[in-house]
PDB file of N, CA and C in Angstrom:
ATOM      1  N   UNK A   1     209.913 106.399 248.911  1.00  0.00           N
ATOM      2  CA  UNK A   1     210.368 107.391 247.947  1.00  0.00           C
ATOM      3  C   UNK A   1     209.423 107.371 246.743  1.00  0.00           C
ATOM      4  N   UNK A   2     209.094 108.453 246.614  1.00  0.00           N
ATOM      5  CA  UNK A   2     207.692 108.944 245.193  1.00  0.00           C
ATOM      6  C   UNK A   2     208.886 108.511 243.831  1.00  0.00           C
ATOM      7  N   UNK A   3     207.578 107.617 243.247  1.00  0.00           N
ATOM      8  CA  UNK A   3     208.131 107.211 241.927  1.00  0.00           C
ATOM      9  C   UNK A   3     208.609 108.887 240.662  1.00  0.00           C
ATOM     10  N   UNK A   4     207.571 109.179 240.964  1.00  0.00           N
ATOM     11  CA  UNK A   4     207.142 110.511 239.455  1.00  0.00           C
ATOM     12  C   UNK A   4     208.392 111.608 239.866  1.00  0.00           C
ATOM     13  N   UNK A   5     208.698 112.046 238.838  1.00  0.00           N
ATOM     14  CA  UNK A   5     210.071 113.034 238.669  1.00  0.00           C
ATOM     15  C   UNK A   5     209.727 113.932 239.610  1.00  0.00           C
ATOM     16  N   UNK A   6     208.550 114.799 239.081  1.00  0.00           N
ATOM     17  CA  UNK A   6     208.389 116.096 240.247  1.00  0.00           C
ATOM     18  C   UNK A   6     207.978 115.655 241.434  1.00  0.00           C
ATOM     19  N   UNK A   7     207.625 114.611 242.246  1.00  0.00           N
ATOM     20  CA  UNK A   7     207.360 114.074 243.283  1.00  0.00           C
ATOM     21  C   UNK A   7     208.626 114.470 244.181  1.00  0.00           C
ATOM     22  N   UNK A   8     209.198 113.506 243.364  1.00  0.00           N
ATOM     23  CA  UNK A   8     210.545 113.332 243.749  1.00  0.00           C
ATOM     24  C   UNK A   8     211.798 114.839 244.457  1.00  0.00           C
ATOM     25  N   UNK A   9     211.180 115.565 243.081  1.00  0.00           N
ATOM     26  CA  UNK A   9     211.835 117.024 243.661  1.00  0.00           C
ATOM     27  C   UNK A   9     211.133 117.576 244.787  1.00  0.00           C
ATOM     28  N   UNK A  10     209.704 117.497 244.851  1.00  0.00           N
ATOM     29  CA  UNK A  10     209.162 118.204 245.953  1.00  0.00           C
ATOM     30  C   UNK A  10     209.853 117.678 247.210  1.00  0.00           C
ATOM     31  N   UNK A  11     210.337 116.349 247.294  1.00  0.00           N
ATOM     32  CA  UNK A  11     211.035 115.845 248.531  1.00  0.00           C
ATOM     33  C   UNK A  11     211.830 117.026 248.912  1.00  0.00           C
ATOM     34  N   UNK A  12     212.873 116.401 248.075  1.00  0.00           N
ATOM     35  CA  UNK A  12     214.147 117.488 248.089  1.00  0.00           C
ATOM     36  C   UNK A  12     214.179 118.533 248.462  1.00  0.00           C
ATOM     37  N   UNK A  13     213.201 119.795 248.013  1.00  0.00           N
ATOM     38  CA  UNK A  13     212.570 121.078 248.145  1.00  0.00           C
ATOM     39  C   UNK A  13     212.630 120.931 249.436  1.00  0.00           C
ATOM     40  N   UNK A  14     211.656 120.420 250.320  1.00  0.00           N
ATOM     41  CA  UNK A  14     210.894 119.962 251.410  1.00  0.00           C
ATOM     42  C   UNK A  14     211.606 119.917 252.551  1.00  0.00           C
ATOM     43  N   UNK A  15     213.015 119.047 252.192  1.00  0.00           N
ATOM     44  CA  UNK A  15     213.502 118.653 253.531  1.00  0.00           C
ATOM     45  C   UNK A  15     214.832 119.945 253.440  1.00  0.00           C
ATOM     46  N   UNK A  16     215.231 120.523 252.307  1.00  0.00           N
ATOM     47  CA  UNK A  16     216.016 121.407 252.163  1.00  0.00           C
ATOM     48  C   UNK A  16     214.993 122.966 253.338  1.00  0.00           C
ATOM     49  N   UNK A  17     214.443 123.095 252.935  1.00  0.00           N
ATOM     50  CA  UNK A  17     213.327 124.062 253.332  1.00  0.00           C
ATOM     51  C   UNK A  17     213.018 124.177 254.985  1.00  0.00           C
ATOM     52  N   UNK A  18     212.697 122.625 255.229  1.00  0.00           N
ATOM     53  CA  UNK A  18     212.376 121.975 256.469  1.00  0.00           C
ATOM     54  C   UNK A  18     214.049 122.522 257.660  1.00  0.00           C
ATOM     55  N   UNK A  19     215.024 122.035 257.070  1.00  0.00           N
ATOM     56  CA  UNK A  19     216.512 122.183 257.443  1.00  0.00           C
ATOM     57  C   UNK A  19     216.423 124.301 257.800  1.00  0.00           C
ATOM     58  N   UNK A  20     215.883 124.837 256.612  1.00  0.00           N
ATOM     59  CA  UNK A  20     216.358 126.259 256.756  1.00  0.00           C
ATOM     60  C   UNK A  20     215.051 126.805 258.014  1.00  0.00           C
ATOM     61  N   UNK A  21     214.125 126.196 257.653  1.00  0.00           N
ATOM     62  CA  UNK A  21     213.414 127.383 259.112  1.00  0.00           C
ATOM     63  C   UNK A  21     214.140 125.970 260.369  1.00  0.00           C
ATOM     64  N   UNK A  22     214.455 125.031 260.430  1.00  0.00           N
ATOM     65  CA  UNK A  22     214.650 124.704 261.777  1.00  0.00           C
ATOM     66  C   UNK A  22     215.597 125.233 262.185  1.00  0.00           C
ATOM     67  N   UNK A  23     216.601 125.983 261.366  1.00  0.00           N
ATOM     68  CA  UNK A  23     217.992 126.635 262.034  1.00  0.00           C
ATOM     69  C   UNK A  23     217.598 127.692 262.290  1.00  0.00           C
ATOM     70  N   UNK A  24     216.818 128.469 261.687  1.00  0.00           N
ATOM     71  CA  UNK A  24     216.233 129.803 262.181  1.00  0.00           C
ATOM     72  C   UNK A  24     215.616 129.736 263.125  1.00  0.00           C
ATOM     73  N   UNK A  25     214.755 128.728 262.955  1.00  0.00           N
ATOM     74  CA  UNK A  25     213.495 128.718 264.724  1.00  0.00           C
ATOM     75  C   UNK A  25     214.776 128.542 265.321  1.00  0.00           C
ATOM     76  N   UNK A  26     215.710 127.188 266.090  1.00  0.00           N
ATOM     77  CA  UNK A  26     216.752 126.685 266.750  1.00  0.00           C
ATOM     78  C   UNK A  26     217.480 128.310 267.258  1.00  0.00           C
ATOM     79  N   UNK A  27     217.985 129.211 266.519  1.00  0.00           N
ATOM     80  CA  UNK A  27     218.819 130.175 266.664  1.00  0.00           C
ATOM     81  C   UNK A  27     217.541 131.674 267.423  1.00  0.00           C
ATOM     82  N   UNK A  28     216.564 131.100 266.763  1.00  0.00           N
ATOM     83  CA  UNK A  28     215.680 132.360 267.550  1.00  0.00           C
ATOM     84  C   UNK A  28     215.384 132.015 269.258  1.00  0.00           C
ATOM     85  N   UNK A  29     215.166 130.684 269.338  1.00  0.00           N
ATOM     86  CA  UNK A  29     214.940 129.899 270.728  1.00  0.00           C
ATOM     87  C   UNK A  29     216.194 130.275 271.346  1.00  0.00           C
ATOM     88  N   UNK A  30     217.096 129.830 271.020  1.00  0.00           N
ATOM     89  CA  UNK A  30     218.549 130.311 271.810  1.00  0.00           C
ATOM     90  C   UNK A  30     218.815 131.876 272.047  1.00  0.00           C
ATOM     91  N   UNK A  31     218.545 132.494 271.536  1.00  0.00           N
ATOM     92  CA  UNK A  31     218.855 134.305 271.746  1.00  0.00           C
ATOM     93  C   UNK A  31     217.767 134.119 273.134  1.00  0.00           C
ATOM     94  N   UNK A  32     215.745 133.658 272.594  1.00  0.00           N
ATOM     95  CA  UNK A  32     215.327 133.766 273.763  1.00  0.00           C
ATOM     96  C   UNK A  32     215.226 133.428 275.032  1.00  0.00           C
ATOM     97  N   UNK A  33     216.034 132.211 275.102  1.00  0.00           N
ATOM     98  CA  UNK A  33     216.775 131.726 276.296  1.00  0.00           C
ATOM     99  C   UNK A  33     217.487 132.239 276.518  1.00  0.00           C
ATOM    100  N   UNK A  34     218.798 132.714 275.952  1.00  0.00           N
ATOM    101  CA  UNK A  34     219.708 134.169 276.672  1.00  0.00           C
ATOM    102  C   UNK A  34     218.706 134.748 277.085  1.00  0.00           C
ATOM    103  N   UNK A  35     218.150 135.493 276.798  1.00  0.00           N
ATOM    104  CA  UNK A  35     217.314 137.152 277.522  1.00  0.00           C
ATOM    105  C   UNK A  35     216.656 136.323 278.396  1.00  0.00           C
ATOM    106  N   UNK A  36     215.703 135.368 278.638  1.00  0.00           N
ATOM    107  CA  UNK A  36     215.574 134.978 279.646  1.00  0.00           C
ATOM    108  C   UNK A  36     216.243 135.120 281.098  1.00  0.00           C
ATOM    109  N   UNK A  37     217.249 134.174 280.729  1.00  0.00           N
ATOM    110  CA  UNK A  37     218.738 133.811 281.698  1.00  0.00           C
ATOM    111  C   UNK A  37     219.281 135.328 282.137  1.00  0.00           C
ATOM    112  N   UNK A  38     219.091 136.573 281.330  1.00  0.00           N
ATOM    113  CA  UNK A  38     219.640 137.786 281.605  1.00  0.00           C
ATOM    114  C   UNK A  38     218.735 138.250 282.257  1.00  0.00           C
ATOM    115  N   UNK A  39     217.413 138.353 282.054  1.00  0.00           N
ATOM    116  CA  UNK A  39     216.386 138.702 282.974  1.00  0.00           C
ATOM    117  C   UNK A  39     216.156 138.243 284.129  1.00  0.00           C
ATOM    118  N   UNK A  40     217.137 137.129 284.731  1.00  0.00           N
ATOM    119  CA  UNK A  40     216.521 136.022 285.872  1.00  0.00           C
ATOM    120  C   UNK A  40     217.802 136.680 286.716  1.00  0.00           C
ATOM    121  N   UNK A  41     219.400 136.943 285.459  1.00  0.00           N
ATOM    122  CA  UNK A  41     219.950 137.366 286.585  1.00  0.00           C
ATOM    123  C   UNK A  41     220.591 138.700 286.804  1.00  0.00           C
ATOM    124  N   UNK A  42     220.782 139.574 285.227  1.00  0.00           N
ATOM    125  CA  UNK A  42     220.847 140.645 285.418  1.00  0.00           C
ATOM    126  C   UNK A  42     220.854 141.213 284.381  1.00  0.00           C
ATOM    127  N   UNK A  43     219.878 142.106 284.996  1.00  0.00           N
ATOM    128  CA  UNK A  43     218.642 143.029 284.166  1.00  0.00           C
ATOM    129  C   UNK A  43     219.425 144.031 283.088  1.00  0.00           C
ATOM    130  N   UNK A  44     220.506 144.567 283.716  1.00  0.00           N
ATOM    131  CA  UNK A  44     221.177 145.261 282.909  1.00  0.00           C
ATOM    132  C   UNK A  44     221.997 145.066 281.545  1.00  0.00           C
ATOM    133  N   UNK A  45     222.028 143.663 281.578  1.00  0.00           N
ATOM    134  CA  UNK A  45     222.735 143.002 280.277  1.00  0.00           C
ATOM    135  C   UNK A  45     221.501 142.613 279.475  1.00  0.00           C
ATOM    136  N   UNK A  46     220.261 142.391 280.089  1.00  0.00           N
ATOM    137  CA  UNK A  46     219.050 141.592 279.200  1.00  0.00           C
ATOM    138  C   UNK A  46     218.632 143.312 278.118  1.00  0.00           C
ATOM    139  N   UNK A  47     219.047 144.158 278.044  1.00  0.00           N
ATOM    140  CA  UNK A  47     218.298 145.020 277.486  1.00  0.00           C
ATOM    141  C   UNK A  47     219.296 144.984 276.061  1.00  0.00           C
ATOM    142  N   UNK A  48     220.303 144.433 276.231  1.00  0.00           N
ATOM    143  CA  UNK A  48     220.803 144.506 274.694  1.00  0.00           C
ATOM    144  C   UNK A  48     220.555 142.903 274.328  1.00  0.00           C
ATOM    145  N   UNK A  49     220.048 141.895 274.961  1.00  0.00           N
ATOM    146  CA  UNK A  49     219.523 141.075 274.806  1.00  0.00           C
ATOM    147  C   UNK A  49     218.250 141.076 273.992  1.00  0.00           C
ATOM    148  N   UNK A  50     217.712 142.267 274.711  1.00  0.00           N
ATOM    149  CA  UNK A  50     216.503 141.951 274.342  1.00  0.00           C
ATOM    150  C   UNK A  50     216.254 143.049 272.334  1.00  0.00           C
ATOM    151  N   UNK A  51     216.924 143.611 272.412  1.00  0.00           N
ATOM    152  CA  UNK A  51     217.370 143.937 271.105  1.00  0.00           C
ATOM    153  C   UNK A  51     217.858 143.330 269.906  1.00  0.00           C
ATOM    154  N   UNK A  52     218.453 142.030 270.611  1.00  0.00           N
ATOM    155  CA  UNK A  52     218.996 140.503 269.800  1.00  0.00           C
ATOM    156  C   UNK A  52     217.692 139.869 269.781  1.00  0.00           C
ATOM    157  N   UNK A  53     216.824 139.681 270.757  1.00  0.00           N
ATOM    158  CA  UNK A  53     215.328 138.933 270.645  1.00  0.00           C
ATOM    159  C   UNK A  53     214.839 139.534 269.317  1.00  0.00           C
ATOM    160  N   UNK A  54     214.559 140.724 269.749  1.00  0.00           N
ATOM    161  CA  UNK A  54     213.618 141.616 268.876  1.00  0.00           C
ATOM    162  C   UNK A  54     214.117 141.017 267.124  1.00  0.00           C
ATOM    163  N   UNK A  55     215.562 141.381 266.961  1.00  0.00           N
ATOM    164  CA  UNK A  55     216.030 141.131 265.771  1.00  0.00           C
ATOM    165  C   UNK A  55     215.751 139.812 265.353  1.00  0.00           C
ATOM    166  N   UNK A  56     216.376 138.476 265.992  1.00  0.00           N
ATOM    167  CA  UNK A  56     215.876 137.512 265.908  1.00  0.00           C
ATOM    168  C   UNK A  56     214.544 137.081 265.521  1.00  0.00           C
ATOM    169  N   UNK A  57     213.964 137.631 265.903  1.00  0.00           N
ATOM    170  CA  UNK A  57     212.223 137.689 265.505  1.00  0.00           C
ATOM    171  C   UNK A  57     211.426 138.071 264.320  1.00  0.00           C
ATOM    172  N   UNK A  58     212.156 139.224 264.412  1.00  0.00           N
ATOM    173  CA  UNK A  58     211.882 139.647 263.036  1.00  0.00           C
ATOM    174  C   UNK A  58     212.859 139.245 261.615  1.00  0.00           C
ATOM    175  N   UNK A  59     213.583 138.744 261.893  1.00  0.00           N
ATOM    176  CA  UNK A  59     214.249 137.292 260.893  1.00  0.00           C
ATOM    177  C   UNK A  59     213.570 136.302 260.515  1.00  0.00           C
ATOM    178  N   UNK A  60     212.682 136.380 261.886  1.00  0.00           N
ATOM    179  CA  UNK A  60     211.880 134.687 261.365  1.00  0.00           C
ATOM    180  C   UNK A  60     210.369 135.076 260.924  1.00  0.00           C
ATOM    181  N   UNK A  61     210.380 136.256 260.993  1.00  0.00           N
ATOM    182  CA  UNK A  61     209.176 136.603 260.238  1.00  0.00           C
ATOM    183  C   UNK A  61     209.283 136.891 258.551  1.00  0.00           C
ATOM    184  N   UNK A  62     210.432 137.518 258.768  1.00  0.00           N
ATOM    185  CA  UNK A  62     211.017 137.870 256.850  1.00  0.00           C
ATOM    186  C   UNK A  62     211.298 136.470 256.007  1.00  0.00           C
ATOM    187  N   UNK A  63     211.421 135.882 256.817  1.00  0.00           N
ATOM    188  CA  UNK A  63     212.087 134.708 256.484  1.00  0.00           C
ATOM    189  C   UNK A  63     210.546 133.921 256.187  1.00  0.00           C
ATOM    190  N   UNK A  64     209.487 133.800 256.644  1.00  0.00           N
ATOM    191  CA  UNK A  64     208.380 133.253 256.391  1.00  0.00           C
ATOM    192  C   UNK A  64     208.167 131.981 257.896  1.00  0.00           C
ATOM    193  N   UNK A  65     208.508 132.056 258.472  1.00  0.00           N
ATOM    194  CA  UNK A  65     208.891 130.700 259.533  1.00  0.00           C
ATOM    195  C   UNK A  65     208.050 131.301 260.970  1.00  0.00           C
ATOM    196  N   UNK A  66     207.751 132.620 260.998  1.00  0.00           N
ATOM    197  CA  UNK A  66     207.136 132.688 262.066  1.00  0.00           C
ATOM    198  C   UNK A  66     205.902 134.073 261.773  1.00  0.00           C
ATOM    199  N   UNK A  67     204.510 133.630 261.824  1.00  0.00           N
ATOM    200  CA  UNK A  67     203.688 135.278 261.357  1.00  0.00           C
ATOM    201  C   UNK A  67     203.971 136.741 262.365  1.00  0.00           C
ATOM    202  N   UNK A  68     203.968 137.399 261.729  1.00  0.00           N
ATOM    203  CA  UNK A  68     204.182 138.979 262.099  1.00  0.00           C
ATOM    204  C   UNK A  68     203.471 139.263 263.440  1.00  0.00           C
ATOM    205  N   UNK A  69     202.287 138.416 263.198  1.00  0.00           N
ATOM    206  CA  UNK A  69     201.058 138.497 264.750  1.00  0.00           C
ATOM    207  C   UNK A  69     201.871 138.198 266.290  1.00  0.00           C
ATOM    208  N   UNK A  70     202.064 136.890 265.994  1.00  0.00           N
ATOM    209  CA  UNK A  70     203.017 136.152 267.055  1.00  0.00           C
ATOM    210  C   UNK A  70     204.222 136.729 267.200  1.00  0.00           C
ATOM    211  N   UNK A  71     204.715 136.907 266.189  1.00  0.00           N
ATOM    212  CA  UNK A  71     206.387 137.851 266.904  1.00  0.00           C
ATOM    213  C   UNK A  71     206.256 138.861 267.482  1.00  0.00           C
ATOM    214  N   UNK A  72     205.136 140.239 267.585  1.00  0.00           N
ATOM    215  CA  UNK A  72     204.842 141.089 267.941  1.00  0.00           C
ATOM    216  C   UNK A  72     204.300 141.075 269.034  1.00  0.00           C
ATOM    217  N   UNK A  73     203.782 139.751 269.596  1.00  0.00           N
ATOM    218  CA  UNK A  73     202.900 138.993 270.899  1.00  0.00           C
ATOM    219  C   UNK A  73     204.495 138.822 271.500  1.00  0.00           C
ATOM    220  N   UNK A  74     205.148 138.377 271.322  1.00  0.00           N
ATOM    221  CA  UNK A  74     206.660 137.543 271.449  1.00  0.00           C
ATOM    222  C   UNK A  74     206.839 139.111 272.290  1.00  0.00           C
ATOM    223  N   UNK A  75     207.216 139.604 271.253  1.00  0.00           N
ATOM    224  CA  UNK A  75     208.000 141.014 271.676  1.00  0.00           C
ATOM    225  C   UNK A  75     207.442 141.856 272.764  1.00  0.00           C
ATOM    226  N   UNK A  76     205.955 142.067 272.789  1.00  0.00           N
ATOM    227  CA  UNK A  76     205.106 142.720 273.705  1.00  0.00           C
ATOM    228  C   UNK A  76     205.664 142.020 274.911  1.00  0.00           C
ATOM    229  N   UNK A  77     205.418 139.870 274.922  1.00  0.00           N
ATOM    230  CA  UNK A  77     205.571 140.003 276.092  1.00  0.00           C
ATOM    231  C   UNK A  77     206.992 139.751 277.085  1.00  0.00           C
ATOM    232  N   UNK A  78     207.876 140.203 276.122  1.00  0.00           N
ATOM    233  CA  UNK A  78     210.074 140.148 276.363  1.00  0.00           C
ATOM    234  C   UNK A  78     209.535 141.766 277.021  1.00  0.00           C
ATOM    235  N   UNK A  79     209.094 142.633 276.357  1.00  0.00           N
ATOM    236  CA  UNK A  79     209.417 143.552 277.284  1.00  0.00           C
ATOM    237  C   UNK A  79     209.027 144.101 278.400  1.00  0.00           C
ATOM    238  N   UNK A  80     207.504 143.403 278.336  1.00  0.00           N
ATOM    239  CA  UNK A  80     206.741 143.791 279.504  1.00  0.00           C
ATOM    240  C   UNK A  80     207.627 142.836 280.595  1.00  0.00           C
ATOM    241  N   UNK A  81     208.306 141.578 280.442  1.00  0.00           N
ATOM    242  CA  UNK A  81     208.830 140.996 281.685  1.00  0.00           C
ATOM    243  C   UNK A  81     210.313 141.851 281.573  1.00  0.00           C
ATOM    244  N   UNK A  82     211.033 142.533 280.677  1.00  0.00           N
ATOM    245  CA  UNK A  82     211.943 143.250 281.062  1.00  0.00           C
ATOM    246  C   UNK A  82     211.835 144.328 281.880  1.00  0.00           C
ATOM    247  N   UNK A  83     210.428 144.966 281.992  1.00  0.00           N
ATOM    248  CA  UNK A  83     209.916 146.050 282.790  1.00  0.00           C
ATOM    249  C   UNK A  83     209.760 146.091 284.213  1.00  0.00           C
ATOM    250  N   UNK A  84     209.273 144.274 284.115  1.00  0.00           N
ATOM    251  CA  UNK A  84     208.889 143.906 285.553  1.00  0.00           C
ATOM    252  C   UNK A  84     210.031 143.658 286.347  1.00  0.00           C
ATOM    253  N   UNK A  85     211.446 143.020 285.550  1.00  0.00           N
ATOM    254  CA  UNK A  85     212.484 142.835 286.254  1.00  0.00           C
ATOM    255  C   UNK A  85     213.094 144.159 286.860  1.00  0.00           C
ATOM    256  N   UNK A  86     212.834 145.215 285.874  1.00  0.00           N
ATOM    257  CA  UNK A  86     213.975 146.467 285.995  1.00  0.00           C
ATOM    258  C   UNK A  86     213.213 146.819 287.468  1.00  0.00           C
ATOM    259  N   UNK A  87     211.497 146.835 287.998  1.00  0.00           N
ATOM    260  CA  UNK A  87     211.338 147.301 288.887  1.00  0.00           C
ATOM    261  C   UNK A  87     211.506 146.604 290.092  1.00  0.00           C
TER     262      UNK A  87
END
């Protein structure tokens, strides 16, 4: 534990901070494991799934926890395998 006052707060900051994107990543992983699991077994439920992905995603981008680049990679490739399932 850092002796100096503001040291000390940056902890705090840190692991408070650390706690808020791991519940966000944790909760974005779980939606994309649903749509997964809906895509493996039916296609017709993964499309409002995949609308919960999408949202999810873009939470964790507003939120600062995931860049705009990668969620949009994310998203490109949820729907291109939703495409492949529907055919």
């Amino acid at each position: 534990m850092p002796n100096i006052r503001s040291a000390i707060k940056r902890v705090k900051v840190n692991e408070k901070k650390n706690l808020r994107n791991r519940m966000i990543k944790s909760s974005m992983k779980t939606t994309l494991k649903k749509f997964d699991a809906a895509v493996a077994g039916e296609p017709a439920q993964a499309q409002a799934l995949l609308d919960a992905s999408f949202s999810a995603l873009d939470k964790a981008v507003a939120k600062g926890v995931l860049h705009k680049n990668a969620a949009s990679r994310k998203k490109a490739r949820l729907a291109k395998r939703l495409a492949k399932a529907a055919n």
